[in-house]
N, C-alpha and C. Protein backbone atom coordinates (compact mmCIF):
# COMPACT_ATOMS: atom_id res chain seq x y z
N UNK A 1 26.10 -11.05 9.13
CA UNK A 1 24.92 -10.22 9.38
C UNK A 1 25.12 -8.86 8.72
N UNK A 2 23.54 -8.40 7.84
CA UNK A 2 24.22 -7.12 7.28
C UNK A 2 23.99 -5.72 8.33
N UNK A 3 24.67 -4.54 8.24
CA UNK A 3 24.64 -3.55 9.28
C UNK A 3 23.29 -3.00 9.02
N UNK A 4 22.25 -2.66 10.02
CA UNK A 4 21.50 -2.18 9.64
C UNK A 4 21.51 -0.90 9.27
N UNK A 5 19.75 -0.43 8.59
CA UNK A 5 19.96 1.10 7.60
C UNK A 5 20.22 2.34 8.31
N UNK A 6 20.12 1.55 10.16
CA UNK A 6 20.07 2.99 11.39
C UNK A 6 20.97 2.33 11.84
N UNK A 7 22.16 2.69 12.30
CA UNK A 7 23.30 1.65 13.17
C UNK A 7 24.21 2.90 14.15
N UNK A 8 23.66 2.96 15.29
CA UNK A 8 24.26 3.38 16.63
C UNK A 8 24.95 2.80 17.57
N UNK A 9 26.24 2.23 17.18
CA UNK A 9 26.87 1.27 18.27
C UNK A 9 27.47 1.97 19.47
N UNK A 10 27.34 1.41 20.43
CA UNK A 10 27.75 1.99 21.37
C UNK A 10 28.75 0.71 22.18
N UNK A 11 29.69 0.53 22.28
CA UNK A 11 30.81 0.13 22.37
C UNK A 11 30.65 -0.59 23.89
N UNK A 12 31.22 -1.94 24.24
CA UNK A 12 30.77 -2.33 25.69
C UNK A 12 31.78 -1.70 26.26
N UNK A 13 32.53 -1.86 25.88
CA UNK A 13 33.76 -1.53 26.45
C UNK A 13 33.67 0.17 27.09
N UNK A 14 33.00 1.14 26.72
CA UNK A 14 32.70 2.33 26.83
C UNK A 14 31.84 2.44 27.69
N UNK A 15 30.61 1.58 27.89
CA UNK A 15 29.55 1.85 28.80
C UNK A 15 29.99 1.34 30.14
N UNK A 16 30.30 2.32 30.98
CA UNK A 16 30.51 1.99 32.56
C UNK A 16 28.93 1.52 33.40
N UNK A 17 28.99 1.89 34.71
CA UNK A 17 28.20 1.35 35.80
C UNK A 17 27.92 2.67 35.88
N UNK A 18 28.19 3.90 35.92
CA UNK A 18 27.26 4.96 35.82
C UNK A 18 26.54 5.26 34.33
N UNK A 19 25.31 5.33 35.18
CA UNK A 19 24.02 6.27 33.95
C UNK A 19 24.95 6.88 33.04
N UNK A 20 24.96 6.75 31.45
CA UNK A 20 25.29 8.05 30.51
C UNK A 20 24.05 7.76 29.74
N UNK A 21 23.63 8.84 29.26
CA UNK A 21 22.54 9.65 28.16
C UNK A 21 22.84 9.35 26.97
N UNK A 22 22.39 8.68 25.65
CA UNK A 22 22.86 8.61 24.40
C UNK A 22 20.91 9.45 24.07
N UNK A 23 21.66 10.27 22.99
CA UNK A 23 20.49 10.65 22.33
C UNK A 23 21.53 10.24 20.70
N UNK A 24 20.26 10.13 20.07
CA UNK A 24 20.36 9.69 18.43
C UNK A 24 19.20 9.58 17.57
N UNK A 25 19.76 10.50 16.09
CA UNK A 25 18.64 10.57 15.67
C UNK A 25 18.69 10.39 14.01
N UNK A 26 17.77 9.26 13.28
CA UNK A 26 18.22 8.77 11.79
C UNK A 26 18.26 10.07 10.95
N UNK A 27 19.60 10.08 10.09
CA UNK A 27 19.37 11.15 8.83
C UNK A 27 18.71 10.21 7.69
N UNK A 28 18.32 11.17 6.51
CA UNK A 28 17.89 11.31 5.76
C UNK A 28 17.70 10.16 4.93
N UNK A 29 18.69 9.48 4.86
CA UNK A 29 19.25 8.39 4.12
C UNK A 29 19.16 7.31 4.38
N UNK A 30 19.06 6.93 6.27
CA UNK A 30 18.64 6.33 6.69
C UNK A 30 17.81 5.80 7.26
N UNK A 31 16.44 7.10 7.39
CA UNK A 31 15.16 7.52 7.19
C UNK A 31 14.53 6.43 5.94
N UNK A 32 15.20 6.50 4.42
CA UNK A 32 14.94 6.07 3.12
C UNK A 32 14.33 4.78 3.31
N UNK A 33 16.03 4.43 3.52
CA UNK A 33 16.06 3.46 3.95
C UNK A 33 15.47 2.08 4.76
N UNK A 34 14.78 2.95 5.84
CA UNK A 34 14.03 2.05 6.93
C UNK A 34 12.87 2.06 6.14
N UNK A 35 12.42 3.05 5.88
CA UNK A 35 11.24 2.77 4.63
C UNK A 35 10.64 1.72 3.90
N UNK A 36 11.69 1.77 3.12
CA UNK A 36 11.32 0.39 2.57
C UNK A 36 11.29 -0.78 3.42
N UNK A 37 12.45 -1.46 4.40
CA UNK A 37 12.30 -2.16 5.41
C UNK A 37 10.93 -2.28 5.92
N UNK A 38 10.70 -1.48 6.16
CA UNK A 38 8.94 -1.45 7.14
C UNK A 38 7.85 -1.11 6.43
N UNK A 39 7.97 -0.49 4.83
CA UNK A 39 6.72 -0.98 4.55
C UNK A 39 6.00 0.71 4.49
N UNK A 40 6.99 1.59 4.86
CA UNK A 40 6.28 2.96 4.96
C UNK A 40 6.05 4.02 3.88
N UNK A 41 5.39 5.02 3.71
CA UNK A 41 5.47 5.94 2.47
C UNK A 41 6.67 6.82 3.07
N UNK A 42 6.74 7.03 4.53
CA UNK A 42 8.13 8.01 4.63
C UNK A 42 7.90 7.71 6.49
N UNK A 43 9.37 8.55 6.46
CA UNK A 43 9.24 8.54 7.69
C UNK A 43 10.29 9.95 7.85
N UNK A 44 9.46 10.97 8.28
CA UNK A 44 9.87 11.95 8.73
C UNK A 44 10.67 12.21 9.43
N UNK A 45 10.73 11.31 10.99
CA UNK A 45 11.59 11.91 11.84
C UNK A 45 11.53 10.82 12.76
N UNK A 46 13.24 10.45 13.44
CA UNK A 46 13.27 8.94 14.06
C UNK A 46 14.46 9.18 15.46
N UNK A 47 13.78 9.47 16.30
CA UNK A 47 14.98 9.83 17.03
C UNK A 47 14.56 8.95 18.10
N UNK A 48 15.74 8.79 19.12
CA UNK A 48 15.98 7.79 20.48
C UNK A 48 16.92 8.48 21.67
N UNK A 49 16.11 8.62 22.91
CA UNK A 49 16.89 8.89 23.99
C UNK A 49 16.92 8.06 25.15
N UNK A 50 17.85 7.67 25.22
CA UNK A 50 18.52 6.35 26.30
C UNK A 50 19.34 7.31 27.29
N UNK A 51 19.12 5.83 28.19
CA UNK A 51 20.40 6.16 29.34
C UNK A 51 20.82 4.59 29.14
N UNK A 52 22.23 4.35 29.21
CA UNK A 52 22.77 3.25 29.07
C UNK A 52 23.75 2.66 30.30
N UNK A 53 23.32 1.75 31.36
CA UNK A 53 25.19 1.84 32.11
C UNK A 53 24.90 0.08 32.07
N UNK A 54 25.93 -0.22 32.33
CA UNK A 54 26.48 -1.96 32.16
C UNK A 54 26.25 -2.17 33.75
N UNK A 55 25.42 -3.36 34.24
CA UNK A 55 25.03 -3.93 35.31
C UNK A 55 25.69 -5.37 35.37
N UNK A 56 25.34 -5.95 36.49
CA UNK A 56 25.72 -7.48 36.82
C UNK A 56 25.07 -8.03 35.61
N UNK A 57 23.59 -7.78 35.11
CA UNK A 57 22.61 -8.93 34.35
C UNK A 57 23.81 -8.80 32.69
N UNK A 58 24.18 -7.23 32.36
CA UNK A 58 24.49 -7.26 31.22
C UNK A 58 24.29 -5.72 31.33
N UNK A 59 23.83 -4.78 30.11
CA UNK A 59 23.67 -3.55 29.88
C UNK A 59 22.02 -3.30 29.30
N UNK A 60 22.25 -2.59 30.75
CA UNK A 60 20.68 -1.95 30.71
C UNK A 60 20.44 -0.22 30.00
N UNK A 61 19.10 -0.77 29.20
CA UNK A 61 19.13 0.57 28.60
C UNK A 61 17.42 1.07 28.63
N UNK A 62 17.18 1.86 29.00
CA UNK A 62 15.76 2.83 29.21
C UNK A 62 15.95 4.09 28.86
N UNK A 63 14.71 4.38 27.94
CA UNK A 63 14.63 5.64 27.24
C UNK A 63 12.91 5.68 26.43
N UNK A 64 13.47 6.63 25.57
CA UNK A 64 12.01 6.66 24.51
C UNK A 64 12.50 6.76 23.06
N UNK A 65 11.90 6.21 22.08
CA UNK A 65 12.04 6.49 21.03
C UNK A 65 10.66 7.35 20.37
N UNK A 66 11.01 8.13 19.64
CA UNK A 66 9.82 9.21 18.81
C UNK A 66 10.28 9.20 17.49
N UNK A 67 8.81 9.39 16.84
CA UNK A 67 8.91 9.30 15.50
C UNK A 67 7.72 9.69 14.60
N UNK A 68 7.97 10.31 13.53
CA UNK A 68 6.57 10.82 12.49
C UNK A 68 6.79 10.39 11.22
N UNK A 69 5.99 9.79 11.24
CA UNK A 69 6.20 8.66 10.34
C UNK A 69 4.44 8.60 9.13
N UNK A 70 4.57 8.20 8.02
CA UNK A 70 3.36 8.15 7.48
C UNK A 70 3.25 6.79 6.65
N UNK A 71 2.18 6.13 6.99
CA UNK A 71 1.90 4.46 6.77
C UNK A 71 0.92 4.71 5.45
N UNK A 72 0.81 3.72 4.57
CA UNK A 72 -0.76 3.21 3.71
C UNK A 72 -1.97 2.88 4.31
N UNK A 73 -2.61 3.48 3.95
CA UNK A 73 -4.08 2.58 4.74
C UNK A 73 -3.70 1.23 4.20
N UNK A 74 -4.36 0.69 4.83
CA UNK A 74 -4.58 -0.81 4.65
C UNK A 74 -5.64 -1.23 3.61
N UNK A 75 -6.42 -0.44 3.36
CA UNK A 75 -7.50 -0.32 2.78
C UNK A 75 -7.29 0.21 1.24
N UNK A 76 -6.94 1.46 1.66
CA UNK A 76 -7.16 2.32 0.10
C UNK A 76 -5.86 2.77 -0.34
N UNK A 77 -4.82 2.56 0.17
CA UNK A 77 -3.27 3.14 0.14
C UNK A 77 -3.54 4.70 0.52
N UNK A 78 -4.06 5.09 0.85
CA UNK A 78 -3.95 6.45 1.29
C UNK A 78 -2.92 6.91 2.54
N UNK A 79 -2.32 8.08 2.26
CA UNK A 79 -1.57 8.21 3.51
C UNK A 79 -1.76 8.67 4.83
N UNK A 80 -1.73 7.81 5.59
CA UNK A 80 -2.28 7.96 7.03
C UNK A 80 -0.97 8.33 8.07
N UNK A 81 -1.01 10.06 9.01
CA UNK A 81 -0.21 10.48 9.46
C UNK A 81 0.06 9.19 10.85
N UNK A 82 1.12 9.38 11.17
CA UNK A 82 1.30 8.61 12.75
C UNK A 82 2.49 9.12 13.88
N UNK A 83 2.37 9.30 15.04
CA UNK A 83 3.24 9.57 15.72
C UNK A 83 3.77 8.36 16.42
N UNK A 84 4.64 8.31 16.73
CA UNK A 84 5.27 7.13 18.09
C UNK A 84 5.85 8.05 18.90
N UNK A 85 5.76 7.50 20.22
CA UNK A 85 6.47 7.99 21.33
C UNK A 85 5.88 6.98 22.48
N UNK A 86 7.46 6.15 22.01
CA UNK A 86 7.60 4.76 23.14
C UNK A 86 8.70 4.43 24.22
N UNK A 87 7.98 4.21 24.92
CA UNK A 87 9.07 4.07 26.07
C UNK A 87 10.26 2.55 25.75
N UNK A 88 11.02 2.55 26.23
CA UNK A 88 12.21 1.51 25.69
C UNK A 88 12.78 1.25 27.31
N UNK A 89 12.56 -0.53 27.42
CA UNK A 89 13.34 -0.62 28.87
C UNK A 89 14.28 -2.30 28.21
N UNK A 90 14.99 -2.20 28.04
CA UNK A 90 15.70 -2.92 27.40
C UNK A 90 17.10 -3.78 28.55
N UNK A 91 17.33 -4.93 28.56
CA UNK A 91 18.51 -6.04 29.02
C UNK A 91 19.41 -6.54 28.11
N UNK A 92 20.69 -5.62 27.36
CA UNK A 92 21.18 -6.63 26.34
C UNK A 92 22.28 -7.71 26.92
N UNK A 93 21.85 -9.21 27.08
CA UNK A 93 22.65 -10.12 27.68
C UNK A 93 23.69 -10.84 27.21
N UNK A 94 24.97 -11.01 27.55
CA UNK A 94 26.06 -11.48 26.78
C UNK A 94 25.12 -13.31 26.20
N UNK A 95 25.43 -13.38 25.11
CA UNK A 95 25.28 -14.81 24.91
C UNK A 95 25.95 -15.96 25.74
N UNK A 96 24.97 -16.96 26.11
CA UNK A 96 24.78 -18.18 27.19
C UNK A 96 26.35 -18.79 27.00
N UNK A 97 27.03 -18.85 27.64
CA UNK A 97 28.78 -19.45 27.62
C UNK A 97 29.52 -18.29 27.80
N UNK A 98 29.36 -16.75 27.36
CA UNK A 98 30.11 -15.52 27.73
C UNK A 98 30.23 -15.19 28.76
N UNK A 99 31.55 -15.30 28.89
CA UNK A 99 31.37 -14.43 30.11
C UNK A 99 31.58 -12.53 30.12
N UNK A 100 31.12 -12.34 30.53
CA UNK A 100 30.45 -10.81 30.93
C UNK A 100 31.44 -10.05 31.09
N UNK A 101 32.05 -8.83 30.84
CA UNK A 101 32.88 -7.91 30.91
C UNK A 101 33.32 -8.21 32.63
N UNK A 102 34.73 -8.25 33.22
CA UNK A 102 34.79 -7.80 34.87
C UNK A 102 34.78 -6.13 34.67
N UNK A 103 33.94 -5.73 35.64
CA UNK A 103 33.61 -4.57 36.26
C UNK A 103 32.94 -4.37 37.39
N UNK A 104 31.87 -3.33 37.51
CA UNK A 104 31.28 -3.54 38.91
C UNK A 104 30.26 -4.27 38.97
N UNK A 105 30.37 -4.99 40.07
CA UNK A 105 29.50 -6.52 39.73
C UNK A 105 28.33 -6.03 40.75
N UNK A 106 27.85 -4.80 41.45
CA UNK A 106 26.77 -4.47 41.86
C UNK A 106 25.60 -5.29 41.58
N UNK A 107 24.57 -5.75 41.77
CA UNK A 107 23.73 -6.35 41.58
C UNK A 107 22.44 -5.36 41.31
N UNK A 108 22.15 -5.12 40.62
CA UNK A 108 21.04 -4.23 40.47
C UNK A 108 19.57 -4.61 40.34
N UNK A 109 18.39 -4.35 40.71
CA UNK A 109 17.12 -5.59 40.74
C UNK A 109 16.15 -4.76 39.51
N UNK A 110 16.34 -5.82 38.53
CA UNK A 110 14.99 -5.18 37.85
C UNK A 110 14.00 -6.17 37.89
N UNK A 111 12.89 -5.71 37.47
CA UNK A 111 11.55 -6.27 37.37
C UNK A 111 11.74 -7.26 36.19
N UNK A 112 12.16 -8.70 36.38
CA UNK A 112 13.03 -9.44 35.20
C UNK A 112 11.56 -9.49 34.23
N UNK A 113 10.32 -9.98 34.71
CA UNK A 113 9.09 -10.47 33.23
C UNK A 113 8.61 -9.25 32.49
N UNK A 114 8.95 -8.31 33.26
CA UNK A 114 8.95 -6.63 32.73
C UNK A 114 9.68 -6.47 31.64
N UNK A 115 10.68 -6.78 31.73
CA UNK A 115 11.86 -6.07 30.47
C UNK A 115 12.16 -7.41 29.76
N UNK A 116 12.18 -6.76 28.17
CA UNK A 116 12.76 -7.39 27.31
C UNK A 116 14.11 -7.91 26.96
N UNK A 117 15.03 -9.31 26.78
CA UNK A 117 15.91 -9.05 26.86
C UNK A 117 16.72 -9.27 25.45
N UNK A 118 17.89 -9.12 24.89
CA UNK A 118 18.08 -8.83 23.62
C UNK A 118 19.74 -9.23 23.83
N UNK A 119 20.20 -10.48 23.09
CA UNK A 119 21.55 -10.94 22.88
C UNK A 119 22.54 -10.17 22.58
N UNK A 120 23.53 -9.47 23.29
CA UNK A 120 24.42 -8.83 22.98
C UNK A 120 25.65 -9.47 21.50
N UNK A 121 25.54 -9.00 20.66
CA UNK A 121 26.58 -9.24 19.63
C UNK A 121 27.95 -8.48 18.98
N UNK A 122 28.66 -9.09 18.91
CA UNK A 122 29.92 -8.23 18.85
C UNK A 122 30.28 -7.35 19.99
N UNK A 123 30.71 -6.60 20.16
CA UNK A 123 31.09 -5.46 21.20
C UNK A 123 30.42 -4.19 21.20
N UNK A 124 29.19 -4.23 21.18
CA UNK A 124 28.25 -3.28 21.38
C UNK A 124 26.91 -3.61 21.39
N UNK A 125 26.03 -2.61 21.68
CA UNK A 125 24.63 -2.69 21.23
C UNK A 125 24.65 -1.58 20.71
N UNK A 126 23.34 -1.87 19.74
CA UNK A 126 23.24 -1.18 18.13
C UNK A 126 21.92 -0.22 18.94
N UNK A 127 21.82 1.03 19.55
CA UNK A 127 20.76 1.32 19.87
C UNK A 127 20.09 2.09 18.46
N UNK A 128 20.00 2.69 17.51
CA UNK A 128 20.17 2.68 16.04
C UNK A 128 18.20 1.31 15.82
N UNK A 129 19.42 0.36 15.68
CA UNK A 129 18.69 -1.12 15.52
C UNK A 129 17.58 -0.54 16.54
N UNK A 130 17.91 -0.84 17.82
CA UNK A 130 16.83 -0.48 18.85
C UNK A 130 15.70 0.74 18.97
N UNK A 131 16.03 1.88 18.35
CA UNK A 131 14.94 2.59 17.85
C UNK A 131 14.50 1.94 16.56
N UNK A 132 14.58 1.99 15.98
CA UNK A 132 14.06 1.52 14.21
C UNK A 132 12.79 0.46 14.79
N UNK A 133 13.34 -0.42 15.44
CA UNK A 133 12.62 -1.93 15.72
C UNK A 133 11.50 -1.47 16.64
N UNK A 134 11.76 -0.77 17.67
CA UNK A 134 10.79 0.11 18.66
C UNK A 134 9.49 0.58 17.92
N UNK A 135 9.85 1.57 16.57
CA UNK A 135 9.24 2.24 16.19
C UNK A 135 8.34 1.10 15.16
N UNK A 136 8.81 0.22 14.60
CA UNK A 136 8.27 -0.51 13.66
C UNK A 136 7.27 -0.93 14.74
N UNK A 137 7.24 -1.74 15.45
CA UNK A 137 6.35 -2.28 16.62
C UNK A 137 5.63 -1.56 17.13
N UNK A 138 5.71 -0.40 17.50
CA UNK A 138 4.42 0.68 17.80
C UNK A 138 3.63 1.24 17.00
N UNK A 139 4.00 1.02 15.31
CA UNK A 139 3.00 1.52 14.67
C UNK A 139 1.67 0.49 14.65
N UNK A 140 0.63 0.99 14.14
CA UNK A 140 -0.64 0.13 13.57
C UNK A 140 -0.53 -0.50 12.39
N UNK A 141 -0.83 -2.15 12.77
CA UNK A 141 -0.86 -2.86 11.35
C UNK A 141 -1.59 -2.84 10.72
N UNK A 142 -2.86 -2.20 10.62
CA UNK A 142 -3.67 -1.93 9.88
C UNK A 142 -4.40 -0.18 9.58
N UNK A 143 -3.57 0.16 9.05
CA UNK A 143 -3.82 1.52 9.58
C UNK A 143 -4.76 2.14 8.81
N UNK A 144 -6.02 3.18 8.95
CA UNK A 144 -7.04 3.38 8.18
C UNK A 144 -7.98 4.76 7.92
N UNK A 145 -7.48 4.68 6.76
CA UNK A 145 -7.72 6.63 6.35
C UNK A 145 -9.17 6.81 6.91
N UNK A 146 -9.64 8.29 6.34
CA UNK A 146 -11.11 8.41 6.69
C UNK A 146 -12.11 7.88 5.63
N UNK A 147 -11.50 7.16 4.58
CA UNK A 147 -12.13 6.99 3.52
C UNK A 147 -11.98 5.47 3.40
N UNK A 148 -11.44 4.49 4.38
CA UNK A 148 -11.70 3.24 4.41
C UNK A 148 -12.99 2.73 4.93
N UNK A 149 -13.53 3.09 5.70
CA UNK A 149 -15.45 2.70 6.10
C UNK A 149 -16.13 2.76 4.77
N UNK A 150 -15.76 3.56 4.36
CA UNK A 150 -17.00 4.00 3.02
C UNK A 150 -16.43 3.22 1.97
N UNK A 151 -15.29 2.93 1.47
CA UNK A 151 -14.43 2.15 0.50
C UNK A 151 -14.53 0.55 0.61
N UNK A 152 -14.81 0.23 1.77
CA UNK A 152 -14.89 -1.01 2.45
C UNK A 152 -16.79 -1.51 2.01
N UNK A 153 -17.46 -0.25 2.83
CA UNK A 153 -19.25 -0.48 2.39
C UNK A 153 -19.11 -0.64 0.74
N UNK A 154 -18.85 0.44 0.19
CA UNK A 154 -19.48 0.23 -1.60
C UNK A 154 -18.65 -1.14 -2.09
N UNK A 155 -17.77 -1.88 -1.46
CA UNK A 155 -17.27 -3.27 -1.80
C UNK A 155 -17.89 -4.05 -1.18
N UNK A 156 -19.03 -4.00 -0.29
CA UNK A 156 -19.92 -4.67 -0.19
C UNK A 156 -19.43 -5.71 1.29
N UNK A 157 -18.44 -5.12 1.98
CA UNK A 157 -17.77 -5.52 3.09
C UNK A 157 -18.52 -4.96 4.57
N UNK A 158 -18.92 -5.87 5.01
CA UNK A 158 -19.30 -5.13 6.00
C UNK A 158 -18.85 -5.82 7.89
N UNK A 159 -19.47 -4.72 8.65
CA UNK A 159 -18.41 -4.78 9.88
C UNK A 159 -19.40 -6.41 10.41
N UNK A 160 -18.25 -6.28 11.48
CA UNK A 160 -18.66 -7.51 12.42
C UNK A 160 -19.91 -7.16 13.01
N UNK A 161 -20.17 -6.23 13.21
CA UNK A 161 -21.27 -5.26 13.58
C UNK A 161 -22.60 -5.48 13.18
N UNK A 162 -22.60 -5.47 11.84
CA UNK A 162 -23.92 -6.03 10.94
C UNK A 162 -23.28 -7.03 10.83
N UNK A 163 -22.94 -7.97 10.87
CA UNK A 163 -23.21 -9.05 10.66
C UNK A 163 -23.64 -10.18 11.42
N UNK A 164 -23.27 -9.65 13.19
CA UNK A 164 -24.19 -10.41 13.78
C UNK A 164 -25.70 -10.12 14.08
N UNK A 165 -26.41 -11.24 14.05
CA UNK A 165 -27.63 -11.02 14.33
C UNK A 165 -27.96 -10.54 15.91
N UNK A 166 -29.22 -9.97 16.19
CA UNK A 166 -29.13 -9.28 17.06
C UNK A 166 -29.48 -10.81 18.34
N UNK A 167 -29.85 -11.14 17.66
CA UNK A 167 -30.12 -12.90 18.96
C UNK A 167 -29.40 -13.98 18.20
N UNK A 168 -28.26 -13.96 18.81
CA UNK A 168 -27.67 -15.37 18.05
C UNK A 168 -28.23 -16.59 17.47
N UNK A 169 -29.39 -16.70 18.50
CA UNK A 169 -30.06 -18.15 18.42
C UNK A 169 -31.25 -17.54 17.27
N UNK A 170 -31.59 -16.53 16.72
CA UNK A 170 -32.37 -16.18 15.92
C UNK A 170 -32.29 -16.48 14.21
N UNK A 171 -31.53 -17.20 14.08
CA UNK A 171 -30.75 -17.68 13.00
C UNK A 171 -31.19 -18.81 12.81
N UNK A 172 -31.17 -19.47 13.74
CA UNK A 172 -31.24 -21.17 13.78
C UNK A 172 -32.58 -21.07 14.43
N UNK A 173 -33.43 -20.44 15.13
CA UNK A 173 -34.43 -20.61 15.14
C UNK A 173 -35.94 -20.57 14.24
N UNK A 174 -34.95 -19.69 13.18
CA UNK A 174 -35.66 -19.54 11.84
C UNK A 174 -35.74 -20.57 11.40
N UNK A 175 -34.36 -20.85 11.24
CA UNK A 175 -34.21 -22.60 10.23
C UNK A 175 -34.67 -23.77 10.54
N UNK A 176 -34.95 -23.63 11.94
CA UNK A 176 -36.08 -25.17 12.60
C UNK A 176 -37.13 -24.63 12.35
N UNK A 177 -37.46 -23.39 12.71
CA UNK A 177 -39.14 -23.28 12.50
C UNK A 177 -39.35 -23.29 10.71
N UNK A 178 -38.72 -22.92 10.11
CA UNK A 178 -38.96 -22.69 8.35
C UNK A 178 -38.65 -24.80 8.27
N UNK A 179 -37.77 -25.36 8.86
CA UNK A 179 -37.43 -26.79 8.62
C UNK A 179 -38.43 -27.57 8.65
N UNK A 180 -39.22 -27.48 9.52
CA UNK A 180 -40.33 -28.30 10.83
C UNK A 180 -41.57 -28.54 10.06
């Protein structure tokens, strides 16, 4: 597997049963980087704040990731500004046959269909990976300057809007009565 272009490992072995705080935030290079990955004209600014502690399920992590970031329209390539600021509630679970670090085997209750859960690999989680991926997923896949409506009309594209008729059945009632 190759390392990704944001890579924040945080070591299992390091994360206890008390709450610790990881803040982290992509430089420049690895900013570039994710770029191309996702498809962006840039991405300004990519940061992630977690709290991380290791539970019975595996290692739980909740935080937010933020980010300013600037996408293509979908439309006209124009550059369309965007913010993220997403919340992150994350389960990374040892893979099915592992057994689990011994530590404190507390049982802790989360809301299991709530949270996402994410295969622990090697001896850490990559929270790095986990902002980048956050942020890719909260942007808009279709994202659209002020000059896509009008770029879209003179191509002769028009919304779902005009195009339905105002009585569905007014369509086909034409065509039996014009048929008949």
């Amino acid at each position: 597997m190759n390392t990704p272009e944001f890579s924040r490992v945080e070591r299992l072995d390091a994360i206890g049963s008390d709450p610790r705080d990881v803040s982290i935030s992509a430089k420049e290079a690895e900013r570039a980087a994710l770029v191309g990955r996702f498809g962006l004209l840039a991405i300004e600014r990519l940061e992630g704040r977690f709290t991380v502690r290791q539970e019975a399920a595996g290692v739980a992590v909740r935080g937010r990731v933020t980010a300013t970031v600037t996408q293509a329209c979908s439309v006209t390539g124009d550059p369309v500004p965007a913010q993220v600021d997403e919340p992150v509630e994350l389960r990374f679970v040892h893979p099915a046959g592992a057994r689990a670090p011994v530590g404190d085997e507390e049982e802790i209750e989360l809301a299991g269909e709530e949270i996402d859960t994410v295969e622990i690999e090697g001896g850490g989680i990559d929270l790095g990976e986990t902002a980048a991926e956050t942020m890719a997923l909260a942007l808009d896949p279709f994202p659209r300057s002020p000059r896509a409506a009008e770029v879209l009309r003179e191509a002769g594209v028009i919304s779902e809007e005009e195009a339905k008729p105002a009585n569905p059945f007014a369509a086909l009632k034409a065509k039996l009565e014009g048929g008949a």
